[in-house]
N, C-alpha and C. Protein backbone atom coordinates (compact mmCIF):
# COMPACT_ATOMS: atom_id res chain seq x y z
N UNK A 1 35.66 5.81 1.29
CA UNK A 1 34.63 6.71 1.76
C UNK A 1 34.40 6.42 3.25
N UNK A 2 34.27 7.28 3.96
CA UNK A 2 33.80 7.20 5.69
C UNK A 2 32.69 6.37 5.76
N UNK A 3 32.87 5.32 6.67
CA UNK A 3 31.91 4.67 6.94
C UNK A 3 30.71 5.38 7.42
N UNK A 4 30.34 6.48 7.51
CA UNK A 4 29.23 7.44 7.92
C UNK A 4 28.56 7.36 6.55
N UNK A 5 29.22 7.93 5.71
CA UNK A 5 28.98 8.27 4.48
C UNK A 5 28.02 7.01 3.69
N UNK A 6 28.94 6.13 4.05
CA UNK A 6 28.23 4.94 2.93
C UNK A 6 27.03 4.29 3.62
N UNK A 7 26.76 4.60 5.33
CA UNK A 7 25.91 4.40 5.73
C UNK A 7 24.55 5.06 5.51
N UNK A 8 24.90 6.43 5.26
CA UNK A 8 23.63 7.16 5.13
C UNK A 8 23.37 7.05 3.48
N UNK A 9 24.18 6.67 2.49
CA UNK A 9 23.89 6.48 1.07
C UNK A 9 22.92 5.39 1.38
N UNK A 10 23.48 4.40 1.72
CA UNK A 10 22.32 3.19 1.89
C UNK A 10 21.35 3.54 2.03
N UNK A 11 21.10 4.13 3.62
CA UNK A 11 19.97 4.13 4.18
C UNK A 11 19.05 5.02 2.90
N UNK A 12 19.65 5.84 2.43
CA UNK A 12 18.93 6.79 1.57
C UNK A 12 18.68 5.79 0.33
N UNK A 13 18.99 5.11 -0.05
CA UNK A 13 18.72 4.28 -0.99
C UNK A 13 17.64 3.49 -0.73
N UNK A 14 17.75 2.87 0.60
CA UNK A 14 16.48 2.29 1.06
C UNK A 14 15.31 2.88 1.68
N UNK A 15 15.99 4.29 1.70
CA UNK A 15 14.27 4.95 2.06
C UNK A 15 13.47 5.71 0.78
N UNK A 16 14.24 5.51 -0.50
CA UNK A 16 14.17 5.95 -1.35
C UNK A 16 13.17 4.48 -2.26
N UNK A 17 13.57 3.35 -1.98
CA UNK A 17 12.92 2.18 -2.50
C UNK A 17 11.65 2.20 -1.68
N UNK A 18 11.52 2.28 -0.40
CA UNK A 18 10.40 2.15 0.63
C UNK A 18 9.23 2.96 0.07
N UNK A 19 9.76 4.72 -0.15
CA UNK A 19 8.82 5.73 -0.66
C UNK A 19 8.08 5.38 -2.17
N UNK A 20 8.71 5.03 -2.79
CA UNK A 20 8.45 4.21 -4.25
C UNK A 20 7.53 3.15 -4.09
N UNK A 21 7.56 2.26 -3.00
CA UNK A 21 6.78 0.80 -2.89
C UNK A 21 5.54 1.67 -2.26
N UNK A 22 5.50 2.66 -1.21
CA UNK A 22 4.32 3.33 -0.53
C UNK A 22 3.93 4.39 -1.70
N UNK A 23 4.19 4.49 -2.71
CA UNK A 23 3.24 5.24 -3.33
C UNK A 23 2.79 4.78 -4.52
N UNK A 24 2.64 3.23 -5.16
CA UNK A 24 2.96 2.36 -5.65
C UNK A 24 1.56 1.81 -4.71
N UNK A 25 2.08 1.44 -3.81
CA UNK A 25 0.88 0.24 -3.13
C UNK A 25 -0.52 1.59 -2.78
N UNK A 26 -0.36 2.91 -2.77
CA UNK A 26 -1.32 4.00 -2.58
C UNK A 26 -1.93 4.17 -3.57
N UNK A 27 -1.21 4.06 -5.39
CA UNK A 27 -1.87 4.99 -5.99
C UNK A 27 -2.58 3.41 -7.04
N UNK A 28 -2.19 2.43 -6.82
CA UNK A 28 -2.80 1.43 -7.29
C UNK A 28 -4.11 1.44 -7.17
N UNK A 29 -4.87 1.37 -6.35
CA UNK A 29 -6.27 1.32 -6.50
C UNK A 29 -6.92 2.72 -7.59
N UNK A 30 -6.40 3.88 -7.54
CA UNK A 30 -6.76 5.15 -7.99
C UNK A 30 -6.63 4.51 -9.63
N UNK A 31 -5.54 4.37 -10.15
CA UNK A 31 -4.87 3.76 -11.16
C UNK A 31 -5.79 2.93 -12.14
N UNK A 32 -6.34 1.99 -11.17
CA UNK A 32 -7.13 0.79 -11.74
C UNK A 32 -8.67 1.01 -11.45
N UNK A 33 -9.29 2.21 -10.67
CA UNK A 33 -10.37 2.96 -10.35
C UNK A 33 -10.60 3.98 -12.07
N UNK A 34 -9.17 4.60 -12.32
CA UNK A 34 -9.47 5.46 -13.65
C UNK A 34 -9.38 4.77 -14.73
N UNK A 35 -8.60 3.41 -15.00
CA UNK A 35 -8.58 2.52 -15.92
C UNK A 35 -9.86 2.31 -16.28
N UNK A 36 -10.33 1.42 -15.29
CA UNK A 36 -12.04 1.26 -15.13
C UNK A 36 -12.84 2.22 -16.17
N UNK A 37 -13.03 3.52 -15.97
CA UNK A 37 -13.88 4.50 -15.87
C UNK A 37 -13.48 5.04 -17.36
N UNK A 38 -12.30 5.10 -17.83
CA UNK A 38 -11.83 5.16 -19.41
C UNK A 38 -12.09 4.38 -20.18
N UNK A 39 -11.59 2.77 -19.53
CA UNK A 39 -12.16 2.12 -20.82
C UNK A 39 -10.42 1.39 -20.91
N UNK A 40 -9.85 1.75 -20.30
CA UNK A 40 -8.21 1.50 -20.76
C UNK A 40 -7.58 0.42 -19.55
N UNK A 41 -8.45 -0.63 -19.22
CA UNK A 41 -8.12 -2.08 -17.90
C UNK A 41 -6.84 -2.96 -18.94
N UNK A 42 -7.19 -2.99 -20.41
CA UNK A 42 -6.13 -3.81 -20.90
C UNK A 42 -4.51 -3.18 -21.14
N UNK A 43 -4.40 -1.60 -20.74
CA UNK A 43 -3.07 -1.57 -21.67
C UNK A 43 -2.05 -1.45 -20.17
N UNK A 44 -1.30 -1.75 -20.70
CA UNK A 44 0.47 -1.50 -20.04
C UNK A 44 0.39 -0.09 -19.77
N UNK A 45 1.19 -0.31 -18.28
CA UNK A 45 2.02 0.56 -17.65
C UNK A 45 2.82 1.45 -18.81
N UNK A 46 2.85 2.67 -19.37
CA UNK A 46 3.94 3.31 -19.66
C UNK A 46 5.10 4.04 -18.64
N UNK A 47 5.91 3.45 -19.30
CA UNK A 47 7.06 3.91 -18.64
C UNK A 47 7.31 5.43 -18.62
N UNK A 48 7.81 5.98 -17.55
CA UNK A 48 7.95 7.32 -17.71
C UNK A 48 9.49 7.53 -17.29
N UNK A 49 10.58 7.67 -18.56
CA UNK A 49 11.60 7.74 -18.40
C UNK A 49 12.43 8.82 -18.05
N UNK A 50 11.43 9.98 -18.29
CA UNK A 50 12.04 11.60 -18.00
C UNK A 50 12.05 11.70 -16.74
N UNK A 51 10.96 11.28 -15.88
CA UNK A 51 10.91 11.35 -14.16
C UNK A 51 11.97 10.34 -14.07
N UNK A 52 12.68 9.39 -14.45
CA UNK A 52 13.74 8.16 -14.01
C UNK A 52 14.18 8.95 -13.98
N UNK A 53 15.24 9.54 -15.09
CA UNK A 53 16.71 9.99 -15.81
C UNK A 53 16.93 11.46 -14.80
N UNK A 54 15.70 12.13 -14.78
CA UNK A 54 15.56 13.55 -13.44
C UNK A 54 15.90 12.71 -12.50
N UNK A 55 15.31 11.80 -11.99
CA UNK A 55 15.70 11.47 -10.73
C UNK A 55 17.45 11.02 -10.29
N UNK A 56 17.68 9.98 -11.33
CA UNK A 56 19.07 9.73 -11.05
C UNK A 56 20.01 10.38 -11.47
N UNK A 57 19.58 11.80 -12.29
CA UNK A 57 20.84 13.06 -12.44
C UNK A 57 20.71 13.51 -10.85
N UNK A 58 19.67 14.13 -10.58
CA UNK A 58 19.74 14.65 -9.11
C UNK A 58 20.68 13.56 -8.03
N UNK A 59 20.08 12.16 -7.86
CA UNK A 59 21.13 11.50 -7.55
C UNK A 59 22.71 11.63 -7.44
N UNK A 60 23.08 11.51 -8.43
CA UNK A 60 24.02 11.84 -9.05
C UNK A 60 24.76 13.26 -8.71
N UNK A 61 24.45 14.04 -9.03
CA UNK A 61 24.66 15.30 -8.44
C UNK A 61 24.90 15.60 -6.68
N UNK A 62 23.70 14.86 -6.22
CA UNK A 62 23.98 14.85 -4.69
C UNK A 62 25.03 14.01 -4.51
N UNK A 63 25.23 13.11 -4.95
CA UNK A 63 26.35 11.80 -4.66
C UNK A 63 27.74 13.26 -5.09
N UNK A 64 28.15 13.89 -5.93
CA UNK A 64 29.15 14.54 -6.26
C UNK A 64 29.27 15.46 -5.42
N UNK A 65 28.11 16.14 -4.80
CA UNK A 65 28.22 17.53 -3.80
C UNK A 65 28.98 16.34 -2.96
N UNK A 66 28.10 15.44 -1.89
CA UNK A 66 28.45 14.62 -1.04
C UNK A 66 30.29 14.75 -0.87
N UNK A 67 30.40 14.31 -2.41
CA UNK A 67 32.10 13.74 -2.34
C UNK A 67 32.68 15.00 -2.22
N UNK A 68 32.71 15.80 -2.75
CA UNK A 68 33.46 16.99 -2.35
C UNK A 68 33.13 17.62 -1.10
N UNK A 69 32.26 17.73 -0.24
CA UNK A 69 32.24 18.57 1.04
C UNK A 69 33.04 17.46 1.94
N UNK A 70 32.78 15.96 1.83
CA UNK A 70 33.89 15.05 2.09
C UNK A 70 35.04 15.59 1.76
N UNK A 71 35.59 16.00 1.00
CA UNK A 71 37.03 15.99 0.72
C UNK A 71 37.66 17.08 1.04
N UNK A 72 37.00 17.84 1.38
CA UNK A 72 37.01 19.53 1.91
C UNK A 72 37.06 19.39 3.43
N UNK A 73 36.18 18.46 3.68
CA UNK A 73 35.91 18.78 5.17
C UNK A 73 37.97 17.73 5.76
N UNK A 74 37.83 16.31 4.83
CA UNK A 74 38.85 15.90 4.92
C UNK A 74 40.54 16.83 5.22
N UNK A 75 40.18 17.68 3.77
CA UNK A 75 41.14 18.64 3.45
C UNK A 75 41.63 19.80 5.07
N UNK A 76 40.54 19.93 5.06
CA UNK A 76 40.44 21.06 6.72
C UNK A 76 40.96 20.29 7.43
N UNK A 77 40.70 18.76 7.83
CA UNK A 77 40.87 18.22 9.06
C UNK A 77 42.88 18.02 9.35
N UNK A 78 42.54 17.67 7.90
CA UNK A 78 44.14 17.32 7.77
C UNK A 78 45.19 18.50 8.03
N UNK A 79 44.34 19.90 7.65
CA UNK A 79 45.37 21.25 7.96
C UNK A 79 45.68 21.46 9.27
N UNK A 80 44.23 21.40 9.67
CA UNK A 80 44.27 21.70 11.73
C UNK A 80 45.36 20.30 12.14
N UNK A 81 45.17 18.85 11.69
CA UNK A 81 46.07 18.21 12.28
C UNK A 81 47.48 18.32 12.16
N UNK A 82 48.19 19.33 11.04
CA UNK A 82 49.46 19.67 10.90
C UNK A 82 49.69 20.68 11.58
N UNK A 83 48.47 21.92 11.33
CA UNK A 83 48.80 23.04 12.06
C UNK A 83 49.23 23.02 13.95
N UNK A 84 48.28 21.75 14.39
CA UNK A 84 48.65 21.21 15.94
C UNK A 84 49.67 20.77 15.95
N UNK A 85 50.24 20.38 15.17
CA UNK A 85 51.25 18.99 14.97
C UNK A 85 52.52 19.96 14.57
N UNK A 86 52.28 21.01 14.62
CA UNK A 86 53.32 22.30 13.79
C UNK A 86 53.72 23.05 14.83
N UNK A 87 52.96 23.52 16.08
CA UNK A 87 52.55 24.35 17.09
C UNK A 87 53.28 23.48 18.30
N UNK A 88 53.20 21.92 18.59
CA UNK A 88 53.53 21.34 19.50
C UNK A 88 55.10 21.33 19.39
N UNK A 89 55.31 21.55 18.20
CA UNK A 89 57.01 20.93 17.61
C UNK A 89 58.26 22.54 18.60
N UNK A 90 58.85 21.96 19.25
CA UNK A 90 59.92 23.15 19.61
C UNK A 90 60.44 23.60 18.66
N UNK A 91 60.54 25.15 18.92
CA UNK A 91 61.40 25.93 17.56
C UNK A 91 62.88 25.02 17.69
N UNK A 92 63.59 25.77 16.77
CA UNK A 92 64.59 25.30 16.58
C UNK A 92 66.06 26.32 17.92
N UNK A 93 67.15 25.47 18.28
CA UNK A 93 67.06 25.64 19.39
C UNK A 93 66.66 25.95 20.64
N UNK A 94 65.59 25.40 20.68
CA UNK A 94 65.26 25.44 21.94
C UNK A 94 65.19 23.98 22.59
N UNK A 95 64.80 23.78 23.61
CA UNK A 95 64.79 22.50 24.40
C UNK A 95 63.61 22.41 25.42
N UNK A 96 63.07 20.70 25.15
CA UNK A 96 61.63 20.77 25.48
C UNK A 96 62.63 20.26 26.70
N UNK A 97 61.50 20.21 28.02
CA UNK A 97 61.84 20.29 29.56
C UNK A 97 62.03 19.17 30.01
């Protein structure tokens, strides 16, 4: 994969952990403000696995668009470099100068 590529996966990975920790360290007080006020300070976090599994199909999906406009754009680059590389070549008898 282009080192471009795997750079901006990262970075997106880590701005993707960052947004998670900032809304996380935001909604904590709200969280434990409505706990309070219900009656519900002792129970566990439920997990919410449908927002995970959405999230890392979309993932997923972008990671696949990603690879193919890569391989397309690859695909193009490689035509124009034959098609130049096709264009420079002297026909056949003739003689370069």
């Amino acid at each position: 994969m282009n080192k471009h590529f795997e750079d901006a996966r990262y970075y997106l990975g880590r701005a993707t952990e960052h947004a998670k920790e900032g809304l996380k360290e935001e909604l904590t007080p709200v969280e434990e403000r409505f706990r309070e006020l219900t009656g519900r300070e002792d129970e566990e976090e439920e997990p919410a696995p449908k927002r995970l599994d959405k999230i890392q199909s979309d993932l997923q999906e972008l990671e696949g668009r990603a690879e193919g406009e890569a391989k397309k754009a690859i695909r193009s680059a490689r035509d124009r470099i034959s098609k130049y590389r096709s264009e420079d070549e002297p026909a056949e008898g003739e003689q370069s100068a």
